[in-house]
Protein backbone atom coordinates (compact mmCIF):
# COMPACT_ATOMS: atom_id res chain seq x y z
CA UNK A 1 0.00 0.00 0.00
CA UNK A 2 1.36 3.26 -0.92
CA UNK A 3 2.13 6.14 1.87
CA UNK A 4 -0.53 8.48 0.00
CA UNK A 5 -2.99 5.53 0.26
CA UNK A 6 -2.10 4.69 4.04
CA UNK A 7 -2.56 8.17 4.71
CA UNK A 8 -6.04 8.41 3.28
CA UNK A 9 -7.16 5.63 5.87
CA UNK A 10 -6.15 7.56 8.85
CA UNK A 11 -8.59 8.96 11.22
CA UNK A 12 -10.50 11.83 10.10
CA UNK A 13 -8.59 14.93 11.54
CA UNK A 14 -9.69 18.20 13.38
CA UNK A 15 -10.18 20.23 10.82
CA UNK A 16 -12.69 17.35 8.71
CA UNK A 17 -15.29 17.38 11.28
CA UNK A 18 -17.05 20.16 10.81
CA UNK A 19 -20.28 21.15 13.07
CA UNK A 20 -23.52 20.37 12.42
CA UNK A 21 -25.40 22.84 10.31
CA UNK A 22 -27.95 25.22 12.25
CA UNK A 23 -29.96 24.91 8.98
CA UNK A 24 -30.57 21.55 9.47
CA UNK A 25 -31.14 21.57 13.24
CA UNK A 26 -33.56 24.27 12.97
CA UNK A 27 -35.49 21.86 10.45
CA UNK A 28 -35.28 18.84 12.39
CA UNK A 29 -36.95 20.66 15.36
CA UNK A 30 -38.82 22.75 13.52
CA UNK A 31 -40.75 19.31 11.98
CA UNK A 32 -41.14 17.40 15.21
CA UNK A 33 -42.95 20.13 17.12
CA UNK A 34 -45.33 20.74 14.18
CA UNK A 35 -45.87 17.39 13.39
CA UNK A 36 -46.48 14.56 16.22
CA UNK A 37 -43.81 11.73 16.89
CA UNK A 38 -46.17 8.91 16.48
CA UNK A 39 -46.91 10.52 12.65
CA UNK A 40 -42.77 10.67 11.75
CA UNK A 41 -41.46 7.57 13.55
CA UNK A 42 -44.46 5.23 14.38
CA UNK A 43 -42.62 3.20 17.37
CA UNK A 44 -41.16 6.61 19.25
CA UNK A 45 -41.73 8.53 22.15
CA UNK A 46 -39.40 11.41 22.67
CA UNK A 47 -39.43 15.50 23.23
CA UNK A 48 -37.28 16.86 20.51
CA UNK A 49 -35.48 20.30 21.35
CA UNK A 50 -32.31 22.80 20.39
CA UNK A 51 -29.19 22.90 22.37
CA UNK A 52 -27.02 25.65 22.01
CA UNK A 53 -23.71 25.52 24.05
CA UNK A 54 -20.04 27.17 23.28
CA UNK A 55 -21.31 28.31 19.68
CA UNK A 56 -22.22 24.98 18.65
CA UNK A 57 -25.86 24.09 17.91
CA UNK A 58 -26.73 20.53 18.44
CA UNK A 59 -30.21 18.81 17.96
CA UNK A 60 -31.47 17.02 21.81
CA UNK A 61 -34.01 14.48 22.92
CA UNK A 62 -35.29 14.05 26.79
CA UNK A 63 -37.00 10.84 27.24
CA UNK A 64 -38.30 9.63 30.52
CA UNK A 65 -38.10 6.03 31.92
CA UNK A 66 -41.76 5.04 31.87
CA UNK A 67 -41.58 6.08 27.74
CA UNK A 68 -42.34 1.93 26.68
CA UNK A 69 -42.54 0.37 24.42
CA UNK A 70 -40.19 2.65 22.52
CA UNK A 71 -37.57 2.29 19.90
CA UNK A 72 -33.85 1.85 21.05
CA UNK A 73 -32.63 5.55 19.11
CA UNK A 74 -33.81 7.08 22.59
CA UNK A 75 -34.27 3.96 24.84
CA UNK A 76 -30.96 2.10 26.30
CA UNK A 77 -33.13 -1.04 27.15
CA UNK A 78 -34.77 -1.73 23.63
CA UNK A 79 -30.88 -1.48 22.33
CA UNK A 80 -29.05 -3.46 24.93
CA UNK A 81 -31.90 -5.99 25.88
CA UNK A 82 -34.30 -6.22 23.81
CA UNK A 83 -32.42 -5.50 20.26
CA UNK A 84 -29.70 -8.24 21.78
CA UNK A 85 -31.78 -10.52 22.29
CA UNK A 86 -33.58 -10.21 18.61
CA UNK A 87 -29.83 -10.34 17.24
CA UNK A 88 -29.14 -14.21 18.65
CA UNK A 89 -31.53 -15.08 16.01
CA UNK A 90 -28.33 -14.99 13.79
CA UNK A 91 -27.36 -18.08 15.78
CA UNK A 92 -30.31 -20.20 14.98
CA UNK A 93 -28.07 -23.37 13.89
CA UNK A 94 -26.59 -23.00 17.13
CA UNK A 95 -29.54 -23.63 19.38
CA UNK A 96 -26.67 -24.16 22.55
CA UNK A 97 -24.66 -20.84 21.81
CA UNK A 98 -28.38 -18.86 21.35
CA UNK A 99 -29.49 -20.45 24.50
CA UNK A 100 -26.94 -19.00 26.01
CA UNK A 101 -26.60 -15.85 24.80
CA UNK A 102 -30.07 -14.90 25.97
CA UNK A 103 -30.19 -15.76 29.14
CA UNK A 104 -26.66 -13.65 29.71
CA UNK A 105 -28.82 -10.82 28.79
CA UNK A 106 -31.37 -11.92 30.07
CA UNK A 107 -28.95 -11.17 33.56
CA UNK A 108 -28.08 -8.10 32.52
CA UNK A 109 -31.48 -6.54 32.58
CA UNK A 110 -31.54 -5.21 36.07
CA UNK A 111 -28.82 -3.92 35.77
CA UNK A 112 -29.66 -1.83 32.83
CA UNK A 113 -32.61 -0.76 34.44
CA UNK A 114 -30.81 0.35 37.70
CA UNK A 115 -28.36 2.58 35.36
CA UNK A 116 -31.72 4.77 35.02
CA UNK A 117 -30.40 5.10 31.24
CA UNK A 118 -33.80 5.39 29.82
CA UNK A 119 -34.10 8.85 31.97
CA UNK A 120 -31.86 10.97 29.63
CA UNK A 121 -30.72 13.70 27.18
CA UNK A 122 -29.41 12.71 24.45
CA UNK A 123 -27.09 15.44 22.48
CA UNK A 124 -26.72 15.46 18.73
CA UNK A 125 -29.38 13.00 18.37
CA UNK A 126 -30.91 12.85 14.84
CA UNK A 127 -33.15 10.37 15.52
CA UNK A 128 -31.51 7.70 13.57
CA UNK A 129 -29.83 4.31 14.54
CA UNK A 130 -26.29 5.95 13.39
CA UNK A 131 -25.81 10.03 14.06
CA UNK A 132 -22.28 10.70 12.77
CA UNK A 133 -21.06 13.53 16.23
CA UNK A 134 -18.93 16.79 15.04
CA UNK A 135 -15.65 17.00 16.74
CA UNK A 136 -15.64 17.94 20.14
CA UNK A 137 -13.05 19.24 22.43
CA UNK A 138 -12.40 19.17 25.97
CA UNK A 139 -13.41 22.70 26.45
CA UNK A 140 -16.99 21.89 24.45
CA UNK A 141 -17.32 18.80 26.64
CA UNK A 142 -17.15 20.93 29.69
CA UNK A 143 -19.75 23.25 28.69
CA UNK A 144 -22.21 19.93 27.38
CA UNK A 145 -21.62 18.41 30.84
CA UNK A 146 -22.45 21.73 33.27
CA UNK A 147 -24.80 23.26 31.10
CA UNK A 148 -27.20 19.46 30.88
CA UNK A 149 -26.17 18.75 34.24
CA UNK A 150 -27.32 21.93 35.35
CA UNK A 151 -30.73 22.09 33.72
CA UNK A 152 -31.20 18.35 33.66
CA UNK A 153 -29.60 17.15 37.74
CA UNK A 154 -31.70 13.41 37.63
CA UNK A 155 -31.17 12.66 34.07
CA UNK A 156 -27.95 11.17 32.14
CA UNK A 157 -26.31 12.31 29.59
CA UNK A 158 -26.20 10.51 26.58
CA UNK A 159 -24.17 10.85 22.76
CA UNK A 160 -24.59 8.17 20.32
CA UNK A 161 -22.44 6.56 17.63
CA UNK A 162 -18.91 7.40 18.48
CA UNK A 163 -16.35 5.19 17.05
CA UNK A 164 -12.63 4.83 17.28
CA UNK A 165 -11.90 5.35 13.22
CA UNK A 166 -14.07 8.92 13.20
CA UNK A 167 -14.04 10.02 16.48
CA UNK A 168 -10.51 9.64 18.89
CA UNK A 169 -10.05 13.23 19.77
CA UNK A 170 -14.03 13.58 20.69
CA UNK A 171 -13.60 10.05 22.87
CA UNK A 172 -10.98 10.92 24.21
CA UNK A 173 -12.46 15.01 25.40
CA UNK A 174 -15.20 13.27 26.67
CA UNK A 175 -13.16 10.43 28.77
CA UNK A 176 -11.19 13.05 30.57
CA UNK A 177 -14.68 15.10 31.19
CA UNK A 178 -15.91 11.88 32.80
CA UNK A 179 -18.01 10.23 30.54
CA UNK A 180 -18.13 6.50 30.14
CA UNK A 181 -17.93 4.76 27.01
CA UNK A 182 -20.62 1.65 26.62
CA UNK A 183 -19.97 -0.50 23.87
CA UNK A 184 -23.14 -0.76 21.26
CA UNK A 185 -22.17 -2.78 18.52
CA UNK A 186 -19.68 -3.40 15.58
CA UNK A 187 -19.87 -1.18 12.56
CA UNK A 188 -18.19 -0.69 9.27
CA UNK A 189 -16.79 2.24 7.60
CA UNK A 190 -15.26 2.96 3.93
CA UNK A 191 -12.31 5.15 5.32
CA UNK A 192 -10.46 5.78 1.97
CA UNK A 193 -11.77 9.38 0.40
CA UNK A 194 -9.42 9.71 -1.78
CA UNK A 195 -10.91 10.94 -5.46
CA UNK A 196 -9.89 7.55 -6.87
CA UNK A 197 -10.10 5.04 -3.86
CA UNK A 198 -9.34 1.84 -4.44
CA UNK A 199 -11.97 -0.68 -5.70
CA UNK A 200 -12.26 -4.20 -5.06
CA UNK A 201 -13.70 -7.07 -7.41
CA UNK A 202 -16.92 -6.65 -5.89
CA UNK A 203 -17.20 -2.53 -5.70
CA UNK A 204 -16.28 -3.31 -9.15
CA UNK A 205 -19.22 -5.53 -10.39
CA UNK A 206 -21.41 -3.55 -8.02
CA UNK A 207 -20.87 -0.64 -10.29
CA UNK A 208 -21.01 -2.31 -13.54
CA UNK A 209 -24.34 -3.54 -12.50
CA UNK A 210 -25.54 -0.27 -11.85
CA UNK A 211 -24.69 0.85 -15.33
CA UNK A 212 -26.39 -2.28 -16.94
CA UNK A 213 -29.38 -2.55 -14.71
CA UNK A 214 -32.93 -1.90 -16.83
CA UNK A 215 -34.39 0.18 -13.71
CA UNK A 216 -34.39 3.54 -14.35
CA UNK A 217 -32.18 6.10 -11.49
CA UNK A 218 -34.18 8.42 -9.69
CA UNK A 219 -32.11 11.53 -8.71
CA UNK A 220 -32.87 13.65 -5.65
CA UNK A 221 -35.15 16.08 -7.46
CA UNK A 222 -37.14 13.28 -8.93
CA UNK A 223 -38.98 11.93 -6.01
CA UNK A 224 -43.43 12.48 -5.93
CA UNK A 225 -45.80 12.32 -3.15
CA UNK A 226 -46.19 8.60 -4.95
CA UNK A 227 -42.38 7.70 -4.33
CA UNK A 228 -42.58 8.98 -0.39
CA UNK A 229 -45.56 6.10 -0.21
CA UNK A 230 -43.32 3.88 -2.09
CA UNK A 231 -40.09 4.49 -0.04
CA UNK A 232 -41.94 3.58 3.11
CA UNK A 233 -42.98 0.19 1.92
CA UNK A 234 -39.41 -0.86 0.33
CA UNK A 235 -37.87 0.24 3.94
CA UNK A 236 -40.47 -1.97 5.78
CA UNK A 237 -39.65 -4.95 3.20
CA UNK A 238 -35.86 -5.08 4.24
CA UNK A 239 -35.60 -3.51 7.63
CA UNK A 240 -38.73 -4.53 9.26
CA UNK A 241 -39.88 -7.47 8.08
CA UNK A 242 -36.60 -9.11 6.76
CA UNK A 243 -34.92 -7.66 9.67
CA UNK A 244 -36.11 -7.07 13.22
CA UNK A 245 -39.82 -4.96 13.55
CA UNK A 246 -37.76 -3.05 16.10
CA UNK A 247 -35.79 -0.98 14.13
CA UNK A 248 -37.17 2.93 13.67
CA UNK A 249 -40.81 2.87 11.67
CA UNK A 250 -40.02 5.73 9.18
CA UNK A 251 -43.13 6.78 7.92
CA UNK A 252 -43.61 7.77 4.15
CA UNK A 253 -44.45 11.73 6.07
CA UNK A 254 -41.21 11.34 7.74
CA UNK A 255 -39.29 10.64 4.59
CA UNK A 256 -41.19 12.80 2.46
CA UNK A 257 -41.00 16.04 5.18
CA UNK A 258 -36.87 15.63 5.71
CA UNK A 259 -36.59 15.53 1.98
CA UNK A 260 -38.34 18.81 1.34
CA UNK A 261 -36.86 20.64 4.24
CA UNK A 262 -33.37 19.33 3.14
CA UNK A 263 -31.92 17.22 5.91
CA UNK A 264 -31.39 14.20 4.00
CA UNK A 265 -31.11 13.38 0.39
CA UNK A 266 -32.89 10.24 -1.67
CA UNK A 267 -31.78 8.10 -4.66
CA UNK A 268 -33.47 4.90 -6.02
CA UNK A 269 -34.51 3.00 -8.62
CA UNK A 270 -37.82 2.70 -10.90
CA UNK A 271 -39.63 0.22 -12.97
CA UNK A 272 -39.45 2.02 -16.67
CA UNK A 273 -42.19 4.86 -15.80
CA UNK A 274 -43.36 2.77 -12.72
CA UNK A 275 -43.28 2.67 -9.36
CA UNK A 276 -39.68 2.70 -7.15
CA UNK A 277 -38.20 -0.70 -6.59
CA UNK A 278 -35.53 0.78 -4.47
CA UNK A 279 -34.59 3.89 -2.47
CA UNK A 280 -31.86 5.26 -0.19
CA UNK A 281 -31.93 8.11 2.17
CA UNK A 282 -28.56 9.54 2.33
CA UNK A 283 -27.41 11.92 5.48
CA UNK A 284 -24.05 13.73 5.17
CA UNK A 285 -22.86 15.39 9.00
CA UNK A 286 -19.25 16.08 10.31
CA UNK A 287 -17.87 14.68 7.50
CA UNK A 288 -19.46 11.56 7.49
CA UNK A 289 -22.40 10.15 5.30
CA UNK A 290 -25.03 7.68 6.56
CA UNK A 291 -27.57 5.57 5.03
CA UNK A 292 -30.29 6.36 7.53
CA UNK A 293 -33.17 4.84 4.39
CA UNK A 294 -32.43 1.89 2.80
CA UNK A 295 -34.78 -0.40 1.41
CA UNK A 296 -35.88 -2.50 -1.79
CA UNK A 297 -38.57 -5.05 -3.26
CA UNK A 298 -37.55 -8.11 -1.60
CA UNK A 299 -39.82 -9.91 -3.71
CA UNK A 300 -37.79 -9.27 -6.91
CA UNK A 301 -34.70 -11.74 -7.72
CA UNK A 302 -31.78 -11.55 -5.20
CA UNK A 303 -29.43 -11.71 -9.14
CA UNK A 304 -31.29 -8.19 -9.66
CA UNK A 305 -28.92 -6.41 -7.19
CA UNK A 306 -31.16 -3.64 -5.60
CA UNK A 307 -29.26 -4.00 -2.23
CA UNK A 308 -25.66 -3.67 -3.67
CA UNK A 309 -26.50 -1.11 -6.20
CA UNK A 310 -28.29 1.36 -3.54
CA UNK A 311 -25.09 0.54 -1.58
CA UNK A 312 -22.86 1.45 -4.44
CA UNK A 313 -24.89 4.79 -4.72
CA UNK A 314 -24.11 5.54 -1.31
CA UNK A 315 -20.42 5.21 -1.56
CA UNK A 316 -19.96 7.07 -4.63
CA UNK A 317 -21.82 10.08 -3.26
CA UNK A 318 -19.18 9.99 -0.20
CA UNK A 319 -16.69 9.70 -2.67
CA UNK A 320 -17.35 12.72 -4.83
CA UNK A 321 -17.93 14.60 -1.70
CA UNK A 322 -14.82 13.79 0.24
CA UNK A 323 -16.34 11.79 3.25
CA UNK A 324 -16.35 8.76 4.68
CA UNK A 325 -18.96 6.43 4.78
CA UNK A 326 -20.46 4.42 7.98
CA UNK A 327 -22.14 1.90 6.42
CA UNK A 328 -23.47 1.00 10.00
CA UNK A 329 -23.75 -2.48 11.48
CA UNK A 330 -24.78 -5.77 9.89
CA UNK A 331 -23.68 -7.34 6.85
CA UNK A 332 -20.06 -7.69 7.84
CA UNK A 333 -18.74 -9.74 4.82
CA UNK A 334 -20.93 -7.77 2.43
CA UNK A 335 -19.17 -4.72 3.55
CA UNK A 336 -15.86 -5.68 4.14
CA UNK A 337 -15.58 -6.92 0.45
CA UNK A 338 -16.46 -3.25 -0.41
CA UNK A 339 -13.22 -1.91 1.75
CA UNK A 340 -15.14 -1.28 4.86
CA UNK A 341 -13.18 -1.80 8.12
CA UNK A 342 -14.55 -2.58 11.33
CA UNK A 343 -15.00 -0.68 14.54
CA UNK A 344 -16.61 -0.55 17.75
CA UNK A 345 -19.34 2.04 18.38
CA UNK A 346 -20.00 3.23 21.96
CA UNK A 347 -22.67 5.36 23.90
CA UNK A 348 -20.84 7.80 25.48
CA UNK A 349 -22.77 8.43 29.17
CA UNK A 350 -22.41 11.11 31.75
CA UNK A 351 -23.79 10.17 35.34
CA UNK A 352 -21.99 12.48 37.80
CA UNK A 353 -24.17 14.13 39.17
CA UNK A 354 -26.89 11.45 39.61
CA UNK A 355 -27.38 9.18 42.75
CA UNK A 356 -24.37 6.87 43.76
CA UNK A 357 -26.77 3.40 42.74
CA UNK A 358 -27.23 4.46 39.36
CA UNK A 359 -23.76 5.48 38.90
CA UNK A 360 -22.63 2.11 40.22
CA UNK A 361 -24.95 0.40 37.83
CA UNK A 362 -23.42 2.16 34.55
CA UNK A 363 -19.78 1.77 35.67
CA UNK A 364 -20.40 -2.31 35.76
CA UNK A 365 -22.54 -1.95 32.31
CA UNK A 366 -18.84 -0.68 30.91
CA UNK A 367 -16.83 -3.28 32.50
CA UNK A 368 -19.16 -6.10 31.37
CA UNK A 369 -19.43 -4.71 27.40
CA UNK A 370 -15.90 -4.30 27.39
CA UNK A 371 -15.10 -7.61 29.05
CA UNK A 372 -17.57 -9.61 27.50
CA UNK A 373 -19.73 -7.45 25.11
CA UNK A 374 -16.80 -6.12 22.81
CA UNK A 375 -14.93 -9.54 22.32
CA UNK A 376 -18.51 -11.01 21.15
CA UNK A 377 -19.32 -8.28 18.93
CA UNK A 378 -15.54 -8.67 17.19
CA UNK A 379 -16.04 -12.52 17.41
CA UNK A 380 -19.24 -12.97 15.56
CA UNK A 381 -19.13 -9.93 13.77
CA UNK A 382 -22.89 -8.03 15.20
């Protein structure tokens, strides 16, 4: 590997991770106190808010224990419990290991409910399962932490989706401010954003497919009231159904109303004049792009490609744009064949100021991910 391309792979530096856009916070906000949760994102409960701190502008949600059922973007105990749990359905041929597995969680749900983690405020939260976090430094951190604290003394403090590849300089500001880092799950990220980065056999294909295919592209400008309809029924297919029902219920207003007012961006593909057979939402913040909307007909022909060609759209956007790309968890050999590399994600969690058994509770919940939780993540790749 040459130096040029080794130095492309390094962790994004200072000056790459720039801060979220008022623009776009001012949007997000805007939407969810003009329009009800429940009508956006059909399995949430949260209060969605502005946070303004040191000069930086940050979207926040406050969420309250007794907020259940709820999805796991602003409830610890759907993620850790409940989304583990549906995960050891990847081990169905071993019914042993999956046994288990569950009952290990199973353990660990008192203790997630003594952390209290379910009573929080969650900074920069977009309200999707991966919400790339502008740099911050220790001075920032300082401000976060007395300024919540302050307003908010009996909830914790929560930021999502930090990782080790996009993130050491913000990890490490919020360590020495006293946060604790809790292990989520195991991502993947296409690091290299060079102009040209290098392509493997199967980014290769991937492409050539996407040239050949008889569905017609759909640019960003192209999308009707018809396509919003359509968008929510091709994410249900893959990430509800095929997946786990307790992923985020995007709803066709929710896609359709952060199109329009410009927070994310949408791509697919069309039956010749007919309806959308696939679609991707694409979200670009501290430069990173996400992939908060993906979904096709999983009825059609696995040979058609929909899947690899709306992830091939995806990484040539982040491409021509300079970032990298967190292709988020799941899939790992899919993505690794692409030039994605792993890494651990963490919940970053400030608990203080809150009572001594709650703190106690959140300090074990790190030593047992990191212990346990982070060498079964690497291990069987979740």
């Amino acid at each position: 590997m040459s130096g040029a391309t080794m130095m492309e792979r390094q962790p994004v530096q200072q000056a790459d991770r720039v801060d979220n856009k008022p623009a776009k916070v001012a949007a997000l906000v805007s939407l969810f106190s003009e329009v009800p949760v429940r009508d956006l994102i059909a399995n949430l409960k949260t209060k969605v808010e502005t946070f303004e701190v040191a000069g930086r502008i940050f979207p926040l949600t406050l969420n309250d224990a007794d907020d259940a059922p709820n999805c796991y973007i602003c409830r610890p105990t759907n993620a850790y419990i409940d989304y583990a749990i549906d995960e050891t359905r990847n081990f169905a041929a071993h019914p042993l290991l999956r046994r288990v597995l569950k009952a290990l969680i199973g353990a660990c749900a008192p203790l997630v409910k003594a952390s209290g983690l379910d009573h929080q405020a969650q900074v920069n939260n977009w309200l999707y399962s991966t919400n790339p976090v502008p740099l911050l430094d220790r001075p920032t951190v300082a401000s976060l932490r007395a300024a919540l604290t302050a307003r908010f003394p009996d909830r914790a403090i929560v930021i999502r989706s930090l990782n080790d590849i996009a993130d050491p300089a913000t990890i490490a500001a919020l360590k020495a401010e006293g946060f604790r880092m809790l292990a989520a799950r195991q991502i993947y990220i296409f690091a290299d954003r060079s102009a040209a980065p290098a392509m493997t056999r199967d980014m290769k294909r991937d492409r050539a497919r996407l040239r050949e295919t008889p569905f017609e592209r759909v640019g960003n400008g192209d999308f009707t009231d018809a396509d919003y309809a359509r968008a929510e029924q091709l994410y249900d297919m893959l990430y509800l159904a095929k997946y786990t029902p307790l992923n985020p219920h995007y709803t066709s207003r929710y896609i359709a109303e952060m199109h329009r007012r410009g927070i994310i961006s949408l791509a697919g593909l069309r039956r010749p004049g007919g309806e959308l057979v696939a679609v991707t939402g694409l979200f670009e913040n501290g430069g990173t792009l996400t992939q908060p909307i993906v979904g096709y007909d999983t009825s059609l022909p696995v040979a058609d490609g929909l899947y690899r060609m709306m992830m091939a759209v995806a990484q040539d956007h982040a491409t021509a744009r300079g970032l990298f790309f967190n292709m988020s968890a799941g899939a790992a050999g899919f993505k690794r064949r692409r030039g994605a590399v792993a890494a651990i994600e963490y919940n970053a969690v400030y608990a203080g100021h809150l009572p001594l058994r709650r703190r106690l509770a959140i300090r074990i919940m790190e030593a047992v991910l990191a212990r346990i939780g982070i060498p079964l993540l690497r291990r069987f790749e979740l």
